[in-house]
PDB file of N, CA and C in Angstrom:
ATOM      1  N   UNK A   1      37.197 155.771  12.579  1.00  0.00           N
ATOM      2  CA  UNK A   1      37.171 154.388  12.161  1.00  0.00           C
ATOM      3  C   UNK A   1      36.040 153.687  12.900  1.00  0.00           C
ATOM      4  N   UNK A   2      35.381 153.408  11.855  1.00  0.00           N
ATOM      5  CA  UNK A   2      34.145 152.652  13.119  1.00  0.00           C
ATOM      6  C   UNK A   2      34.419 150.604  12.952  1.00  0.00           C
ATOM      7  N   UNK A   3      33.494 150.046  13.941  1.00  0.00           N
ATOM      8  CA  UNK A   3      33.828 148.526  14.036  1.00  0.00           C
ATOM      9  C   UNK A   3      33.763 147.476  13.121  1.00  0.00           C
ATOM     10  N   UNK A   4      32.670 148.016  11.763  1.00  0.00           N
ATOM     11  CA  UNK A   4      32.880 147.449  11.075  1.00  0.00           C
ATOM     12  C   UNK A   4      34.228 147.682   9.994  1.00  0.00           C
ATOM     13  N   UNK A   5      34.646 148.308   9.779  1.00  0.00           N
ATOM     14  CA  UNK A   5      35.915 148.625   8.928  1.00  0.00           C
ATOM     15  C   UNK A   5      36.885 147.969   9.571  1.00  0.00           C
ATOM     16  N   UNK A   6      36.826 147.755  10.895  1.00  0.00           N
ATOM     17  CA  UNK A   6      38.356 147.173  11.695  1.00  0.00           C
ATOM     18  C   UNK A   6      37.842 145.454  11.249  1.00  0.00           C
ATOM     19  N   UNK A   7      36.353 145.149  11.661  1.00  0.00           N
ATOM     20  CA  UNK A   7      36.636 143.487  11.534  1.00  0.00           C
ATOM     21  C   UNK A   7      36.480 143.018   9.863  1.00  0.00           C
ATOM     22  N   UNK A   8      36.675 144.253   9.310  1.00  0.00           N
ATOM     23  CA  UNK A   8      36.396 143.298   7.763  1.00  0.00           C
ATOM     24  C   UNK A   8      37.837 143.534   7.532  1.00  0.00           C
ATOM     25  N   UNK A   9      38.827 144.452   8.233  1.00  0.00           N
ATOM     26  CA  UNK A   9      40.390 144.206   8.127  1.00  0.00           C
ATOM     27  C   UNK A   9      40.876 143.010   8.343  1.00  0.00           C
ATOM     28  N   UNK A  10      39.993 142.773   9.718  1.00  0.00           N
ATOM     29  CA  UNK A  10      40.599 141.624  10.127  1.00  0.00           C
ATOM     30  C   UNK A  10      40.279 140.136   9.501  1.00  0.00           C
ATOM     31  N   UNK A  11      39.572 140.282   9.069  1.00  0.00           N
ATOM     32  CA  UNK A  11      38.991 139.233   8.246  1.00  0.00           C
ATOM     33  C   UNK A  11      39.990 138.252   7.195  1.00  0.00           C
ATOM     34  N   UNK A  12      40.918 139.001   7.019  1.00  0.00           N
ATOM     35  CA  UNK A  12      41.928 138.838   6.028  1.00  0.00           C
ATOM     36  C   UNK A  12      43.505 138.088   6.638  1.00  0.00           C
ATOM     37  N   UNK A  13      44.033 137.055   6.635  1.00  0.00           N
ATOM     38  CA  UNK A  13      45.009 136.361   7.572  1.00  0.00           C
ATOM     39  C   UNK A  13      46.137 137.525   7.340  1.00  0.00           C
ATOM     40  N   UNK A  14      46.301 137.740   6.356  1.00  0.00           N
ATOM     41  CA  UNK A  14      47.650 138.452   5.672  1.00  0.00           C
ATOM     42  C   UNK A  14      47.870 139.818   6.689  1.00  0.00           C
ATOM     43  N   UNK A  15      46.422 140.179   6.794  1.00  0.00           N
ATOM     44  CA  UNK A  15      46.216 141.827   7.834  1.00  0.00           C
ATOM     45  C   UNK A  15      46.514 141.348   8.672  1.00  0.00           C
ATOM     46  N   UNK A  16      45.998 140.172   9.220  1.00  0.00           N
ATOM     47  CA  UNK A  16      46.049 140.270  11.000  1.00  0.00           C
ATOM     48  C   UNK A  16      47.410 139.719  11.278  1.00  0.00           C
ATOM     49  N   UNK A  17      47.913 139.035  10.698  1.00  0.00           N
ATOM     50  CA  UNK A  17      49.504 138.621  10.457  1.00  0.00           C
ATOM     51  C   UNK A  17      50.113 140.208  10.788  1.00  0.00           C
ATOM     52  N   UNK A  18      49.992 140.802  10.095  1.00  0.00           N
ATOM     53  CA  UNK A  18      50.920 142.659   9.734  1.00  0.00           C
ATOM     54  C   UNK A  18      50.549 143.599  10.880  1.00  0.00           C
ATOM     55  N   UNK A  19      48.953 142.762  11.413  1.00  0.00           N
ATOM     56  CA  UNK A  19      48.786 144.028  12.585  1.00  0.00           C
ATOM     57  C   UNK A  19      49.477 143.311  13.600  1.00  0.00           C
ATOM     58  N   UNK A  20      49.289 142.419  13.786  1.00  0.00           N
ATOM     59  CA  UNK A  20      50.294 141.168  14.889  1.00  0.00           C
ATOM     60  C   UNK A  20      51.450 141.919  14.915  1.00  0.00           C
ATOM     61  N   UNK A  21      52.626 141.779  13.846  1.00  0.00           N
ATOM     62  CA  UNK A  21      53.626 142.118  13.581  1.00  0.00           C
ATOM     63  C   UNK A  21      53.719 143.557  14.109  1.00  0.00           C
ATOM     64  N   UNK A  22      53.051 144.403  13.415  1.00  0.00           N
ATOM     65  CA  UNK A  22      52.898 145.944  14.254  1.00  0.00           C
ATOM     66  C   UNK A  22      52.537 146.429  15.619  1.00  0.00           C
ATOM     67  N   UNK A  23      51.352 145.839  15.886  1.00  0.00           N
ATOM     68  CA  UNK A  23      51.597 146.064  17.259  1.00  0.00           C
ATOM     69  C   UNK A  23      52.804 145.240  18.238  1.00  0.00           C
ATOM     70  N   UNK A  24      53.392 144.087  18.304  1.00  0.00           N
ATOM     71  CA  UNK A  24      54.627 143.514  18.975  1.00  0.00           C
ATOM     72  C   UNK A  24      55.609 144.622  18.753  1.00  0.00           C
ATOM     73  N   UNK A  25      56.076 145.146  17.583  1.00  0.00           N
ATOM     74  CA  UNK A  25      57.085 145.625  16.883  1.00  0.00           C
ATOM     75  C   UNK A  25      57.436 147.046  16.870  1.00  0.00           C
ATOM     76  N   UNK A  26      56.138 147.411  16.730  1.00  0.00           N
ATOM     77  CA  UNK A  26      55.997 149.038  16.569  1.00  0.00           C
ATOM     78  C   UNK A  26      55.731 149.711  15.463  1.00  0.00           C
ATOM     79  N   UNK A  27      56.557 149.795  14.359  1.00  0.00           N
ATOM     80  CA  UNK A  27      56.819 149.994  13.233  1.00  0.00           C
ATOM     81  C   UNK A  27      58.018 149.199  12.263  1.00  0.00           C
ATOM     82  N   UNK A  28      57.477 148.868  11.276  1.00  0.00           N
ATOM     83  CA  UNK A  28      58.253 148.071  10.187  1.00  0.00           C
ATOM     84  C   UNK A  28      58.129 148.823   8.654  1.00  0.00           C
ATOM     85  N   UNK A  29      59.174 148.141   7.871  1.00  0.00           N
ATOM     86  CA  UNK A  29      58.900 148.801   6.787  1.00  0.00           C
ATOM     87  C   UNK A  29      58.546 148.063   5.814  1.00  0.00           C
ATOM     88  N   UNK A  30      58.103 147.934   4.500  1.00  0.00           N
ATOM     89  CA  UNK A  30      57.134 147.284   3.828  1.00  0.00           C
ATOM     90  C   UNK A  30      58.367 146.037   3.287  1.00  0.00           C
ATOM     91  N   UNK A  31      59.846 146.115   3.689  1.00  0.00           N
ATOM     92  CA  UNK A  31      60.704 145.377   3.278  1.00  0.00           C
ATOM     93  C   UNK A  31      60.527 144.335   4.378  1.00  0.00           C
ATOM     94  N   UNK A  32      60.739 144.868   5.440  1.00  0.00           N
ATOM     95  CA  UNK A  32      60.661 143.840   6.572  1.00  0.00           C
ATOM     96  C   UNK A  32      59.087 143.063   7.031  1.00  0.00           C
ATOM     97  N   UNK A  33      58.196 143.627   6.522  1.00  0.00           N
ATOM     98  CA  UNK A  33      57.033 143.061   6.530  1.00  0.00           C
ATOM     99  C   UNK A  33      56.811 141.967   5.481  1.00  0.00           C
ATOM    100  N   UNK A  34      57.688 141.846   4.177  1.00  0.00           N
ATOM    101  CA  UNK A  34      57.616 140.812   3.256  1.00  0.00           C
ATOM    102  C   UNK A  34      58.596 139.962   3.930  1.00  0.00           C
ATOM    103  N   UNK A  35      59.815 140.109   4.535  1.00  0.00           N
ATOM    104  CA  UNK A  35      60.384 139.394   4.868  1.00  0.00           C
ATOM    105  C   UNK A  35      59.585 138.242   5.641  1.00  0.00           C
ATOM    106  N   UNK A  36      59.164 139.119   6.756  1.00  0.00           N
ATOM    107  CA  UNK A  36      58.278 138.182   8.200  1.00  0.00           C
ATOM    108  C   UNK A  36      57.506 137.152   7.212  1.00  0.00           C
ATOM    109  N   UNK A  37      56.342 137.651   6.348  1.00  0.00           N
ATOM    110  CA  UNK A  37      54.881 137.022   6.211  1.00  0.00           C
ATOM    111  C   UNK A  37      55.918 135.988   5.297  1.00  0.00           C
ATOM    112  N   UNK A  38      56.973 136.509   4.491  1.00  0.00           N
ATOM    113  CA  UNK A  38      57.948 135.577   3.310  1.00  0.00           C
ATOM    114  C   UNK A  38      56.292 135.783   2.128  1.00  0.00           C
ATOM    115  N   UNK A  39      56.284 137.023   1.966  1.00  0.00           N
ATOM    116  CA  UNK A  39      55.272 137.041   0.522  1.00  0.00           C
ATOM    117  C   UNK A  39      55.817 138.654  -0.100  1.00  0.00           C
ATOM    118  N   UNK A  40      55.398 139.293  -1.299  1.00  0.00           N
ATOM    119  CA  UNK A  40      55.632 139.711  -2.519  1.00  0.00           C
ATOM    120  C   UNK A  40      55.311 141.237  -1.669  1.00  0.00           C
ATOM    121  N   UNK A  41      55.756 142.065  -2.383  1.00  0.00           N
ATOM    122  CA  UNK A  41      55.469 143.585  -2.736  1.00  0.00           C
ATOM    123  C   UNK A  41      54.620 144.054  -2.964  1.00  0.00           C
ATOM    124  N   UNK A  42      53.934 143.537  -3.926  1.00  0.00           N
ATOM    125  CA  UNK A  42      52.552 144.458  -4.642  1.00  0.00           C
ATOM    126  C   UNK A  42      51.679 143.867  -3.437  1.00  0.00           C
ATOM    127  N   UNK A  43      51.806 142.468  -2.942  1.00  0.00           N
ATOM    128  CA  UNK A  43      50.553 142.179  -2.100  1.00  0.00           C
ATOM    129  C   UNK A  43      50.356 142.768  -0.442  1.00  0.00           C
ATOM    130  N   UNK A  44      51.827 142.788  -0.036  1.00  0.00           N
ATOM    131  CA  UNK A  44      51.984 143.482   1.217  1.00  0.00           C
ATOM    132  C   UNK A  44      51.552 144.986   1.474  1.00  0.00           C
ATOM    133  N   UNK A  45      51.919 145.782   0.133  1.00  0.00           N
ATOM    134  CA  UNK A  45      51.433 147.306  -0.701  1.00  0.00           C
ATOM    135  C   UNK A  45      50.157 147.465  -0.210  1.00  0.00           C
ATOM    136  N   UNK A  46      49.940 146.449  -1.005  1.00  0.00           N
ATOM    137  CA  UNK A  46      47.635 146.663  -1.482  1.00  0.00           C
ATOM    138  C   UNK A  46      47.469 146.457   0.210  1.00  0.00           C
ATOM    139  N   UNK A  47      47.836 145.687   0.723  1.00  0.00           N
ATOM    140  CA  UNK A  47      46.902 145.158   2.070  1.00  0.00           C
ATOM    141  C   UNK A  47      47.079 146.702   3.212  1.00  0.00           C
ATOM    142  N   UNK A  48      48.773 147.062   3.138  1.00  0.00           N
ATOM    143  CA  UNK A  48      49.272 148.309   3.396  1.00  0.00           C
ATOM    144  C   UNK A  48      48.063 149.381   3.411  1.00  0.00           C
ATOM    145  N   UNK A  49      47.997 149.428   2.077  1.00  0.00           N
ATOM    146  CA  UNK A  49      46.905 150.746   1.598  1.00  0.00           C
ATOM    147  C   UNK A  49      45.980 150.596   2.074  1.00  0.00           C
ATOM    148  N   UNK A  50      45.094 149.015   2.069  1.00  0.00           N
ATOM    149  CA  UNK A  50      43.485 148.939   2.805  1.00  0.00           C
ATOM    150  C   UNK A  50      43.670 149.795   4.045  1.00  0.00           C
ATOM    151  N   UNK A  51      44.600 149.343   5.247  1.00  0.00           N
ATOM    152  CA  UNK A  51      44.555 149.918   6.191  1.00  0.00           C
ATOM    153  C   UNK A  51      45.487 150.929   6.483  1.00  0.00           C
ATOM    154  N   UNK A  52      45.561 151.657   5.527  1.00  0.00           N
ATOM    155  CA  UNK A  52      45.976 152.930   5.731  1.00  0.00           C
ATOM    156  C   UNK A  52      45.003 154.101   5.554  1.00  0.00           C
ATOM    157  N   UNK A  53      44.249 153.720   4.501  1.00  0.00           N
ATOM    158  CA  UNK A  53      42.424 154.204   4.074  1.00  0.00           C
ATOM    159  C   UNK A  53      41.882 154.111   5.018  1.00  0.00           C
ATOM    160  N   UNK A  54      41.601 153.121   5.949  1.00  0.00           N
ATOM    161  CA  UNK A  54      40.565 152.625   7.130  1.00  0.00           C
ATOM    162  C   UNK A  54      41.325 153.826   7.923  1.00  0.00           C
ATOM    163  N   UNK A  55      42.462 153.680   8.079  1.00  0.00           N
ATOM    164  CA  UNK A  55      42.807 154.836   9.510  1.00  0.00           C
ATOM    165  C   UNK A  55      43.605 153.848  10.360  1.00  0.00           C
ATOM    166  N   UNK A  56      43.516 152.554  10.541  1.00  0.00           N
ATOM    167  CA  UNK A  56      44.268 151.800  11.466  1.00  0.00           C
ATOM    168  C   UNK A  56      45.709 152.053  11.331  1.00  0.00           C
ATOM    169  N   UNK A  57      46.802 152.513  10.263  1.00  0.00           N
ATOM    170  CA  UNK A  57      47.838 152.122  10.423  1.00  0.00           C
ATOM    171  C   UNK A  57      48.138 153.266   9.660  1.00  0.00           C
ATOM    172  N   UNK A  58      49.603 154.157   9.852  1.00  0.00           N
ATOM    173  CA  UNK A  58      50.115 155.315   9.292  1.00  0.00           C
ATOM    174  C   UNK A  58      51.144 155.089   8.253  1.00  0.00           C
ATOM    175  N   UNK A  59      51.783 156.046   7.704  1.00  0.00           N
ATOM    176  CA  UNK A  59      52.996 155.736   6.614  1.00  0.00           C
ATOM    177  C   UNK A  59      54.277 157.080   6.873  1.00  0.00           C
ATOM    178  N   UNK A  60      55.427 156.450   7.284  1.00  0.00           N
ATOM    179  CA  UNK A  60      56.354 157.604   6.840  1.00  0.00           C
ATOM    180  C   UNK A  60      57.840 157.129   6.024  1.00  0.00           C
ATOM    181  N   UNK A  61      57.735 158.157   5.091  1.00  0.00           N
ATOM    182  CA  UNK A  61      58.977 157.814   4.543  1.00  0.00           C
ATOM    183  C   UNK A  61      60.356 158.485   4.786  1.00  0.00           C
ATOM    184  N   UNK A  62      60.945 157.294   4.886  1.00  0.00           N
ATOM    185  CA  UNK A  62      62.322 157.596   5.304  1.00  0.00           C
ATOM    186  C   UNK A  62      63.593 157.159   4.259  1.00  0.00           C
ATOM    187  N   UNK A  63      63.845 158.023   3.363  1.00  0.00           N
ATOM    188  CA  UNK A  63      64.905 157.893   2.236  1.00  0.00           C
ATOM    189  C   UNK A  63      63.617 157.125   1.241  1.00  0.00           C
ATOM    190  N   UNK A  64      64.110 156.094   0.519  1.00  0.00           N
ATOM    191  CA  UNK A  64      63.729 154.869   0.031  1.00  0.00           C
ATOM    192  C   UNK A  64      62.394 154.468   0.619  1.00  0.00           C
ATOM    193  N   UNK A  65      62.575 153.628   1.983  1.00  0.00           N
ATOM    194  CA  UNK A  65      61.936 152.816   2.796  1.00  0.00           C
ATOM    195  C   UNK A  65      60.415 154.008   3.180  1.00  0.00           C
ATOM    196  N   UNK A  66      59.377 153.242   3.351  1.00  0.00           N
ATOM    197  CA  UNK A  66      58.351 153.532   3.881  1.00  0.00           C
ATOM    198  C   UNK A  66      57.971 152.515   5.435  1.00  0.00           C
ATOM    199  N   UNK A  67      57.617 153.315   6.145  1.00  0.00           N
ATOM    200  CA  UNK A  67      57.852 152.620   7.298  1.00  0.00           C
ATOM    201  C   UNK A  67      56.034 152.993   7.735  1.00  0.00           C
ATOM    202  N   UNK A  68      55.580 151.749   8.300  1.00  0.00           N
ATOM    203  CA  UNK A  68      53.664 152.032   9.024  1.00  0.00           C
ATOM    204  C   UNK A  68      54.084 151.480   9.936  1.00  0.00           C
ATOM    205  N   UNK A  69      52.912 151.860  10.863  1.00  0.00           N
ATOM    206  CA  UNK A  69      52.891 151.662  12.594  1.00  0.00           C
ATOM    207  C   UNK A  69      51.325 151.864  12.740  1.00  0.00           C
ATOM    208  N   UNK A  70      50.799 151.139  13.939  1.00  0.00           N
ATOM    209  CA  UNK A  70      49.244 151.930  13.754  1.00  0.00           C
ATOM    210  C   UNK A  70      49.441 152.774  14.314  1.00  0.00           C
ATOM    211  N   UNK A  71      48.147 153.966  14.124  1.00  0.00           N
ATOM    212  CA  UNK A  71      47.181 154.880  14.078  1.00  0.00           C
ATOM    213  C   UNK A  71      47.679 155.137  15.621  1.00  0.00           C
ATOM    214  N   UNK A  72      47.573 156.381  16.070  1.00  0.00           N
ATOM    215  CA  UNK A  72      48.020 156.148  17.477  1.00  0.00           C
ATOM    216  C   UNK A  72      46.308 157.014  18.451  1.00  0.00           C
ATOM    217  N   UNK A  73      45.425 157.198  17.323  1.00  0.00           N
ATOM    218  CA  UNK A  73      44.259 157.674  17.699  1.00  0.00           C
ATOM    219  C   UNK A  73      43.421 156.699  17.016  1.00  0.00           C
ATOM    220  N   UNK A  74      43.487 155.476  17.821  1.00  0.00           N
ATOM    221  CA  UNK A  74      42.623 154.371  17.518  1.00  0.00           C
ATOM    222  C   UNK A  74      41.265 154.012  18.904  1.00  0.00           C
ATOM    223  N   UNK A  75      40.101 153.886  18.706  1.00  0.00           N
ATOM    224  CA  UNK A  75      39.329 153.243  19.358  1.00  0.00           C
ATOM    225  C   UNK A  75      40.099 152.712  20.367  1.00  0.00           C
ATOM    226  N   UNK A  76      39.467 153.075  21.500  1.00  0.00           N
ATOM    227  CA  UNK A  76      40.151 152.052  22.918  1.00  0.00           C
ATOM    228  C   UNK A  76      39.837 150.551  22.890  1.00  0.00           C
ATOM    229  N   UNK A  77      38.841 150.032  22.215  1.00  0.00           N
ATOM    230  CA  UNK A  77      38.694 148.916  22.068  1.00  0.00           C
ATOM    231  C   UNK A  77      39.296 147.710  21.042  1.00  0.00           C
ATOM    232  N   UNK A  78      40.412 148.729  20.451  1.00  0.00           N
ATOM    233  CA  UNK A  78      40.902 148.132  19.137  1.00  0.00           C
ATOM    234  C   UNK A  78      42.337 147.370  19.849  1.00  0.00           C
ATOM    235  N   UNK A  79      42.752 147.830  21.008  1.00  0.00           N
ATOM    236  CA  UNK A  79      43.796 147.631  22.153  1.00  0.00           C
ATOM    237  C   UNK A  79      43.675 146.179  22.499  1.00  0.00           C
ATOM    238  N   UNK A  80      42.312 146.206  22.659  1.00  0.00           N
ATOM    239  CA  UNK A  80      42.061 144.246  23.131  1.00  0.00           C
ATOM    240  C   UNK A  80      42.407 143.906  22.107  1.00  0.00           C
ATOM    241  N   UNK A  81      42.037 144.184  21.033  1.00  0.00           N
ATOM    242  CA  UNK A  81      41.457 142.957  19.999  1.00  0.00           C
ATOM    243  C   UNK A  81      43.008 143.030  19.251  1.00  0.00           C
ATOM    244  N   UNK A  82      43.651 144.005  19.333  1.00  0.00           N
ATOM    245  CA  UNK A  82      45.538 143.925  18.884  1.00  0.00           C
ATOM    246  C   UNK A  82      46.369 142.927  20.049  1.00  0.00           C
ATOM    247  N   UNK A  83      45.829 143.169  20.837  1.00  0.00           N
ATOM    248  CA  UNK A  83      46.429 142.218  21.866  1.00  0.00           C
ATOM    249  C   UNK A  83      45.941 140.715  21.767  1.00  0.00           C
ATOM    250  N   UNK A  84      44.916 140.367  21.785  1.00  0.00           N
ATOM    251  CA  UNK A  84      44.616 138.923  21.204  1.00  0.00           C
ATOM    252  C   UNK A  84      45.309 138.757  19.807  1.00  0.00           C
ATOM    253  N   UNK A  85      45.295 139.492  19.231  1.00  0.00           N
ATOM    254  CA  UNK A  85      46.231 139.014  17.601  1.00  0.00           C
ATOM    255  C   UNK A  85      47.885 138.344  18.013  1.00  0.00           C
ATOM    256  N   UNK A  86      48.240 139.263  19.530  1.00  0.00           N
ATOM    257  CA  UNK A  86      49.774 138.876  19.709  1.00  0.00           C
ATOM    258  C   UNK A  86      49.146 138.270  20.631  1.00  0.00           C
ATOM    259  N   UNK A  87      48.571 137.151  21.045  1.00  0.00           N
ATOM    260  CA  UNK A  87      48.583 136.583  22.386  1.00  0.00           C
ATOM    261  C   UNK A  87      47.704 134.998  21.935  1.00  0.00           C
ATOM    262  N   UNK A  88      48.333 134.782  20.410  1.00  0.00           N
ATOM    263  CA  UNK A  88      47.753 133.385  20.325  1.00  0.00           C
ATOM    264  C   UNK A  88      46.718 133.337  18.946  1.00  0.00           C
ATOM    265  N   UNK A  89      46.218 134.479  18.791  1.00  0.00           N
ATOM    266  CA  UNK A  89      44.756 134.595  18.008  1.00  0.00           C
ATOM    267  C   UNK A  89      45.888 134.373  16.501  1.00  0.00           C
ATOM    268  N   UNK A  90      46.901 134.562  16.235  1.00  0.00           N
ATOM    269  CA  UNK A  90      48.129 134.257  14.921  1.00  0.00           C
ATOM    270  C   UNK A  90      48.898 133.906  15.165  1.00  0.00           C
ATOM    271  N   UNK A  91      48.471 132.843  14.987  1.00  0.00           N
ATOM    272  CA  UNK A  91      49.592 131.432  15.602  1.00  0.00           C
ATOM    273  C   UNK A  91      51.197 131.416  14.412  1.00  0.00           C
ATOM    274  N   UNK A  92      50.961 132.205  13.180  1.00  0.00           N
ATOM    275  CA  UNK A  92      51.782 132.182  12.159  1.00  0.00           C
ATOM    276  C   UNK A  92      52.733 133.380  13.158  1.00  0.00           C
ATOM    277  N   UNK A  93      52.628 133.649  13.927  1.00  0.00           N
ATOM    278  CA  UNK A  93      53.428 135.246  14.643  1.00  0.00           C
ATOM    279  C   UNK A  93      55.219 134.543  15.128  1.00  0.00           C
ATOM    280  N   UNK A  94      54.478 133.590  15.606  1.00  0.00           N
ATOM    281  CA  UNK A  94      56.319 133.550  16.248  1.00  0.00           C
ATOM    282  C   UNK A  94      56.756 133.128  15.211  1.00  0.00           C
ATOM    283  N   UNK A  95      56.669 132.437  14.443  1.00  0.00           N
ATOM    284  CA  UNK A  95      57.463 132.039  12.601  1.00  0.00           C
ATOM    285  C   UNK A  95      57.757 133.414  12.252  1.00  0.00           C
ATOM    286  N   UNK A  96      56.751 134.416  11.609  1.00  0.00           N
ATOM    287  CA  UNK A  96      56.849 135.410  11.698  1.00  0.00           C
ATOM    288  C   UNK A  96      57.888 136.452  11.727  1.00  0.00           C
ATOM    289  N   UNK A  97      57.912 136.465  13.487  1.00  0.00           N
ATOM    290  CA  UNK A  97      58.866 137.116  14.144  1.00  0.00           C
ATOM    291  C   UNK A  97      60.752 136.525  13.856  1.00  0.00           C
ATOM    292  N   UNK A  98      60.090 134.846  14.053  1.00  0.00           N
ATOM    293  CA  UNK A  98      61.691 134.652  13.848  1.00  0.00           C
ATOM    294  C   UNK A  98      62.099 134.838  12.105  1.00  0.00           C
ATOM    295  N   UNK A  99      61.534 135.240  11.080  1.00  0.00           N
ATOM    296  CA  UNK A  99      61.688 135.382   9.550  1.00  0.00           C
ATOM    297  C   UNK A  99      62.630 136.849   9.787  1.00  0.00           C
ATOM    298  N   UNK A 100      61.348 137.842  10.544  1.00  0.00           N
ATOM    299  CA  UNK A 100      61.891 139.041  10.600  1.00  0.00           C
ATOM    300  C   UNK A 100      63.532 139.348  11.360  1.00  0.00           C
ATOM    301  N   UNK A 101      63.440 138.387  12.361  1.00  0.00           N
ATOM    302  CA  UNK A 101      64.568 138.782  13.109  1.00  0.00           C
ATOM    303  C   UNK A 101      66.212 138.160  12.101  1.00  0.00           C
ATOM    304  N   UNK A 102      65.687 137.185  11.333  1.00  0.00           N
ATOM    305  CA  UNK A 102      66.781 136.523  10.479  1.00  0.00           C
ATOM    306  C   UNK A 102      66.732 137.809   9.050  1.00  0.00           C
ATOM    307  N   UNK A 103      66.181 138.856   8.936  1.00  0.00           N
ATOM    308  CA  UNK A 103      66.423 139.252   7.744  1.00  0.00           C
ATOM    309  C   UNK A 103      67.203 139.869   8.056  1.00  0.00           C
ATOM    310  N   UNK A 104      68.478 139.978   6.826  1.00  0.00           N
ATOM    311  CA  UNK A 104      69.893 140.836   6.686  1.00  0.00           C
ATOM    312  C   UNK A 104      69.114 142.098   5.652  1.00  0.00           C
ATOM    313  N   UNK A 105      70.263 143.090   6.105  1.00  0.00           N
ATOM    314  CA  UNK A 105      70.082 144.477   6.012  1.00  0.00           C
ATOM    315  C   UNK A 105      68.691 145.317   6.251  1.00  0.00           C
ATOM    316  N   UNK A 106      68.362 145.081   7.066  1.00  0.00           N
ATOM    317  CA  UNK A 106      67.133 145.794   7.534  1.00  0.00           C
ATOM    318  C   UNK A 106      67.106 147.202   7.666  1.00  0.00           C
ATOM    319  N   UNK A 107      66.321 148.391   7.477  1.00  0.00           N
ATOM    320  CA  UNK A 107      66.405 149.783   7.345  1.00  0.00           C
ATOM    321  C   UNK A 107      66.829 150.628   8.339  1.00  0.00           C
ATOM    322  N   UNK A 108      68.242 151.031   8.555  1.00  0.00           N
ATOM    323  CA  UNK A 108      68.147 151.932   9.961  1.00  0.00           C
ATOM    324  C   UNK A 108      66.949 152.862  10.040  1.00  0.00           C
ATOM    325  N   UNK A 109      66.550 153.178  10.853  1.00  0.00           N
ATOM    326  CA  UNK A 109      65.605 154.313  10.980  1.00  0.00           C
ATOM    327  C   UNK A 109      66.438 155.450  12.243  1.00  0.00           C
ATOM    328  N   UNK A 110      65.813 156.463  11.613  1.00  0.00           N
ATOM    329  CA  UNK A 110      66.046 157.720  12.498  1.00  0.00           C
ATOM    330  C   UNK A 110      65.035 157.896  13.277  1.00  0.00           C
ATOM    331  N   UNK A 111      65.180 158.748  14.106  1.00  0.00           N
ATOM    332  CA  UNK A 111      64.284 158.882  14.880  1.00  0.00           C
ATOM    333  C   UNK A 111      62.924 159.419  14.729  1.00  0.00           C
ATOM    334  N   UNK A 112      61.799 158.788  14.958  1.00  0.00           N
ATOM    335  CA  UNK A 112      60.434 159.523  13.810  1.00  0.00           C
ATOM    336  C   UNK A 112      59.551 160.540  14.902  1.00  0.00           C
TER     337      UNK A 112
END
């Protein structure tokens, strides 16, 4: 993954919202990621896929549910710039977080 592919991800509120969410979180699934942002399927999907193409963020499925997390062989420098996303740089994060934490039936996961 080189630097330009990560900042034209970031470029996008909806991404840096989801990488926010992912790195705090760990892994979510594309249910609980519509919950947080409170937006649609097909759009959470598409943004999903950009950075799943780039390499930043992985996919596993579990039953039903598809669950991403990032990349765990990411640029050392991608560490800052995930950490400024949770440290103010998405100010939409603690709304966010509290959407996610209010959603009912959320996906058990097994152990991945």
């Amino acid at each position: 993954m080189d630097a330009k592919s990560i900042f034209d991800l970031l470029a996008d509120t909806t991404r840096r919202r989801m990488l926010a969410l992912l790195f705090h979180r760990g892994e979510l699934c594309v249910c609980e990621l519509m919950a947080a942002l409170d937006d649609i399927q097909p759009k959470i999907s598409r943004h999903l896929a950009l950075m799943k193409d780039a390499g930043l963020v992985v996919a596993r499925r579990e039953g039903t549910w598809m669950h991403y997390r990032l990349a765990e062989k990411l640029p050392a420098w991608t560490t800052d710039l995930l950490t400024t996303l949770t440290s103010g740089a998405v100010p939409e994060l603690k709304a966010d977080l509290k959407r996610l934490a209010a959603m009912r039936d959320r996906p058990e996961r097994c152990a991945s």
